[in-house]
N, C-alpha and C. Protein backbone atom coordinates (compact mmCIF):
# COMPACT_ATOMS: atom_id res chain seq x y z
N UNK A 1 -0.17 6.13 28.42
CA UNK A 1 1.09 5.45 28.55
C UNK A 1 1.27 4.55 27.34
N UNK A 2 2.88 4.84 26.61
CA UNK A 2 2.14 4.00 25.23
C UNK A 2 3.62 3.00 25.63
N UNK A 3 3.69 2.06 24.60
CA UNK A 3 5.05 1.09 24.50
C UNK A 3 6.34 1.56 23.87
N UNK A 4 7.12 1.65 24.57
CA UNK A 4 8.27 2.03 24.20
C UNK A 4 9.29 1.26 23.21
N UNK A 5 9.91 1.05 22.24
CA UNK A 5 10.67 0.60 21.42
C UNK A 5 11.70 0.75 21.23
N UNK A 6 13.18 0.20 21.97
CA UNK A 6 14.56 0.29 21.97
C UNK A 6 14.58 1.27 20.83
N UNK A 7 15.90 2.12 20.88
CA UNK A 7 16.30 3.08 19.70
C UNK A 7 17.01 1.50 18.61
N UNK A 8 17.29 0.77 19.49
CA UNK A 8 18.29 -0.12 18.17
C UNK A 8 17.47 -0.81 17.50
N UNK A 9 15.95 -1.32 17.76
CA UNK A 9 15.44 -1.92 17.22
C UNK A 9 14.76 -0.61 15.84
N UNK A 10 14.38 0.38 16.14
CA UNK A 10 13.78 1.49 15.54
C UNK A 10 15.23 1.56 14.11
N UNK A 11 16.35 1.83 14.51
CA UNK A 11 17.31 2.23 13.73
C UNK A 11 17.46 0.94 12.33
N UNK A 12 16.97 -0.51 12.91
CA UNK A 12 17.26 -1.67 12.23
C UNK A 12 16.24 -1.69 11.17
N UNK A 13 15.08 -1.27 11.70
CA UNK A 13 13.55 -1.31 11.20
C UNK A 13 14.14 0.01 9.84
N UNK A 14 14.81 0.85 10.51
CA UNK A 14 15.24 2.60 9.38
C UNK A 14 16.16 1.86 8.14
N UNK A 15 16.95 0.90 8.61
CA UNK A 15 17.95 0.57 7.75
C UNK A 15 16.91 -0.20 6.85
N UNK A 16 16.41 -1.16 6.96
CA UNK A 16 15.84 -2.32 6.42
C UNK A 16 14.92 -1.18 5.15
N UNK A 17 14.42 -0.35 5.57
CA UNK A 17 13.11 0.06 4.41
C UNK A 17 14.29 0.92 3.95
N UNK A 18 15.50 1.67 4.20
CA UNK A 18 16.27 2.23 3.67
C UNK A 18 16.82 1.50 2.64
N UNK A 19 17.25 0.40 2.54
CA UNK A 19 17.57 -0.52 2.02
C UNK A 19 16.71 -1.30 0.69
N UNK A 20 15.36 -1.10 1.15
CA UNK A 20 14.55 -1.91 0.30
C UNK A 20 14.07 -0.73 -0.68
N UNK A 21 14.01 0.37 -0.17
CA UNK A 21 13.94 1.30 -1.40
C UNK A 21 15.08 1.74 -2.21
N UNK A 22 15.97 1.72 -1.82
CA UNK A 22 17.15 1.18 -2.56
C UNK A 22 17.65 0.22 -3.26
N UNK A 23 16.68 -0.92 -3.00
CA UNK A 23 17.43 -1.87 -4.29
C UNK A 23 15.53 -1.78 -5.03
N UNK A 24 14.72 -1.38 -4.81
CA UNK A 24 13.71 -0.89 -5.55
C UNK A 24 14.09 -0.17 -6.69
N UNK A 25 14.71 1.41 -6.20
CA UNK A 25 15.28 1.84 -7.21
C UNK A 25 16.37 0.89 -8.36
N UNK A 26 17.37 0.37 -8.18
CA UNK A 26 18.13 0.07 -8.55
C UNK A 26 17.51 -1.59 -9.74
N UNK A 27 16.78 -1.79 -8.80
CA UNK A 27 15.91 -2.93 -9.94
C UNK A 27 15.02 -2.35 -11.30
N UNK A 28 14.77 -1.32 -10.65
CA UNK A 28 13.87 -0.06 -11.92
C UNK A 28 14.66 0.57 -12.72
N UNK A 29 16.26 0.55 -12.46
CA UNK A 29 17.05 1.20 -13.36
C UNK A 29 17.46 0.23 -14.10
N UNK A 30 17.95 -1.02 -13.73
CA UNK A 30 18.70 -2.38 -13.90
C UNK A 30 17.72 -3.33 -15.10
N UNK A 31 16.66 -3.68 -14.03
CA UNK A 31 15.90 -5.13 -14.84
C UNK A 31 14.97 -4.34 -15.49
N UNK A 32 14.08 -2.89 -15.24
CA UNK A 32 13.26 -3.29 -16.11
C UNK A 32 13.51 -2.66 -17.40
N UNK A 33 12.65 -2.77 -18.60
CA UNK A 33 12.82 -2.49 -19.87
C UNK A 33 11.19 -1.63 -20.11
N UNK A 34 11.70 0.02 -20.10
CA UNK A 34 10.94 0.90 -20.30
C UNK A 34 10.38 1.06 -21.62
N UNK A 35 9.15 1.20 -22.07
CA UNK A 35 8.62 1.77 -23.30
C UNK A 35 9.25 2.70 -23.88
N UNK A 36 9.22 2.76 -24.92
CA UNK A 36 9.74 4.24 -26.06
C UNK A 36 8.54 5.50 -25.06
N UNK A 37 8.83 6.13 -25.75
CA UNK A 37 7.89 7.63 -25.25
C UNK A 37 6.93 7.26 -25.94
N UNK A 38 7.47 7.34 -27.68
CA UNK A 38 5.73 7.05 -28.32
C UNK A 38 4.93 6.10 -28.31
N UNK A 39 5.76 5.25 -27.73
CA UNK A 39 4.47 4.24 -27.27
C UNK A 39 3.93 4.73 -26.22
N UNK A 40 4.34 5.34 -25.29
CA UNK A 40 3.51 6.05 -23.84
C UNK A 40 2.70 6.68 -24.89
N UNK A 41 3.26 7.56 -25.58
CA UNK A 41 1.85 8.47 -25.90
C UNK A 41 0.70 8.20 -26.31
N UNK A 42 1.16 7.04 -27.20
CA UNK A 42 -0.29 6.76 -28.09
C UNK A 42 -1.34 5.81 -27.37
N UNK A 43 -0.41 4.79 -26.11
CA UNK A 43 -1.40 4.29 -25.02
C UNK A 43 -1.99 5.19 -24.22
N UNK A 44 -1.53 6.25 -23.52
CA UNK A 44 -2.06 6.78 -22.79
C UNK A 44 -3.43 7.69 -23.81
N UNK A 45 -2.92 8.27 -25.17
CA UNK A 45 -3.99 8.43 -25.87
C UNK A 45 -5.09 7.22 -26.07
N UNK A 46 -4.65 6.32 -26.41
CA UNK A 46 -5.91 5.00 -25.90
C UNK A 46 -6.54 4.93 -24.81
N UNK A 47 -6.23 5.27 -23.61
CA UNK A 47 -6.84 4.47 -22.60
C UNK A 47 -7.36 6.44 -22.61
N UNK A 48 -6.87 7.62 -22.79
CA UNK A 48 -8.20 8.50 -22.28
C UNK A 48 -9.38 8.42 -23.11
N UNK A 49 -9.49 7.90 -24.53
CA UNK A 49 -10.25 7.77 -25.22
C UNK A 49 -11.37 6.75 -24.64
N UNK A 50 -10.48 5.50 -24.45
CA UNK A 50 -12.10 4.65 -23.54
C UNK A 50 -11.96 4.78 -22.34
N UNK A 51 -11.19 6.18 -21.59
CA UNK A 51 -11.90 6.50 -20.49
C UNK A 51 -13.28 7.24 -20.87
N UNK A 52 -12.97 8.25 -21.44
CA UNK A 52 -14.30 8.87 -22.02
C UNK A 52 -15.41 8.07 -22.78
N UNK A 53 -15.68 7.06 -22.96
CA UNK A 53 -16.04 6.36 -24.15
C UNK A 53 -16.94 5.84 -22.86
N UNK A 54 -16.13 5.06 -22.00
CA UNK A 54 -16.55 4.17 -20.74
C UNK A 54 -17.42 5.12 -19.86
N UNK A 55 -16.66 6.95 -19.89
CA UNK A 55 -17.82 7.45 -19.28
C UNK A 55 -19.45 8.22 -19.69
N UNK A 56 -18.94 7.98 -20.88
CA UNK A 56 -19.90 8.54 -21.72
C UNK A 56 -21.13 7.38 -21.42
N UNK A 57 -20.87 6.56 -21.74
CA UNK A 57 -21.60 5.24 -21.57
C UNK A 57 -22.10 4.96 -20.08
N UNK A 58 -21.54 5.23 -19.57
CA UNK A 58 -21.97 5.21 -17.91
C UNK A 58 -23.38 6.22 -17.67
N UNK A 59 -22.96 7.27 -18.22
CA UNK A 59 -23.99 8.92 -18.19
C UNK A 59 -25.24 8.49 -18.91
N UNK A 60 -24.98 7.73 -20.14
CA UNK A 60 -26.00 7.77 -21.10
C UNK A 60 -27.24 6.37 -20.34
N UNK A 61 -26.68 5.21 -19.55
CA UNK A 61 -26.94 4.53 -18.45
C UNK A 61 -27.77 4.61 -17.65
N UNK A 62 -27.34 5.69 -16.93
CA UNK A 62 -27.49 6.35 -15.98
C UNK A 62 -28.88 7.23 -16.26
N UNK A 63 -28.65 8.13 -17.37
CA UNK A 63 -29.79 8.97 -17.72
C UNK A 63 -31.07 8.39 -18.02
N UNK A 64 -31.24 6.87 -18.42
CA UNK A 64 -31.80 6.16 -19.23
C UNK A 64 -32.43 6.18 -17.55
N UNK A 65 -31.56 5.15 -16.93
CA UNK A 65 -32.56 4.71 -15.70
C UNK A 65 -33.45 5.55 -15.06
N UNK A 66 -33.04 7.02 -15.10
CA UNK A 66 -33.82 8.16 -14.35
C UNK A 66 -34.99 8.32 -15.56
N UNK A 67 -34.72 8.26 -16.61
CA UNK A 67 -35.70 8.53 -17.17
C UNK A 67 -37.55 7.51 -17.06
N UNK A 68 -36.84 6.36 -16.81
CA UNK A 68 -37.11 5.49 -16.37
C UNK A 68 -38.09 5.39 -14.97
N UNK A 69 -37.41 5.57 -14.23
CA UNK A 69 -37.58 5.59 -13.04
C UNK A 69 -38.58 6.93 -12.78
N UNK A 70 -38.30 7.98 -13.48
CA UNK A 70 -39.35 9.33 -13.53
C UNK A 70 -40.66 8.42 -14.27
N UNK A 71 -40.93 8.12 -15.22
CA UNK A 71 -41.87 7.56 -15.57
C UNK A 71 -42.71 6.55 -14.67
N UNK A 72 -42.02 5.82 -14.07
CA UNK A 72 -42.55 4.67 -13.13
C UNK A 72 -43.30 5.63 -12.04
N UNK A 73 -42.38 6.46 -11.57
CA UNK A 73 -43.04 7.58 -10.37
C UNK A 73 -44.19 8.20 -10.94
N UNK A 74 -44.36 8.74 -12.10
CA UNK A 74 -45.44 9.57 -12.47
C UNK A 74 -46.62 8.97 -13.17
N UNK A 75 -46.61 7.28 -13.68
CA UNK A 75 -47.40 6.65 -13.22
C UNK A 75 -47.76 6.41 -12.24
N UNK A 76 -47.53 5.69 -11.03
CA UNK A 76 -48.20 5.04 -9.74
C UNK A 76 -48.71 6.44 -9.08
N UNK A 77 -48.32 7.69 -9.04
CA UNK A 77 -48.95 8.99 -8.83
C UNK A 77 -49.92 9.48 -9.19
N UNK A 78 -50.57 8.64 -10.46
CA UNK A 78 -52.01 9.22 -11.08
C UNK A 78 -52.87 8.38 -10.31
């Protein structure tokens, strides 16, 4: 048995987010001030570069500790 919710309150709740994505849009067309394209391009070329950079570095990290960590194991094993 669940709680029931007037249709008028449901319809007010429809208008209200109808509404707010509507002046969402309209603030994104209005106030804001979009980048050129080539500036998109050459940031987004920045940031995949030290994505890769950041993951490269993560791997190389990473590999280090196992290497690491294999050594520690194959000491205390002798």
């Amino acid at each position: 048995m669940g709680v029931r919710i007037s249709p008028p309150v449901q319809k007010n709740n429809t208008m209200k987010v109808t509404n707010y994505i509507s002046e969402a849009f309209t603030e994104l067309k209005v106030n804001v001030t979009w980048p050129e394209w080539a500036e998109v391009q050459r940031l987004t070329v920045i940031v995949a570069i030290f994505s890769i950079l950041f993951a490269l570095l993560t791997f190389g990290i990473d590999r280090g500790f196992e290497v690491i960590v294999a050594e520690i194991y194959t000491y205390l094993n002798k």
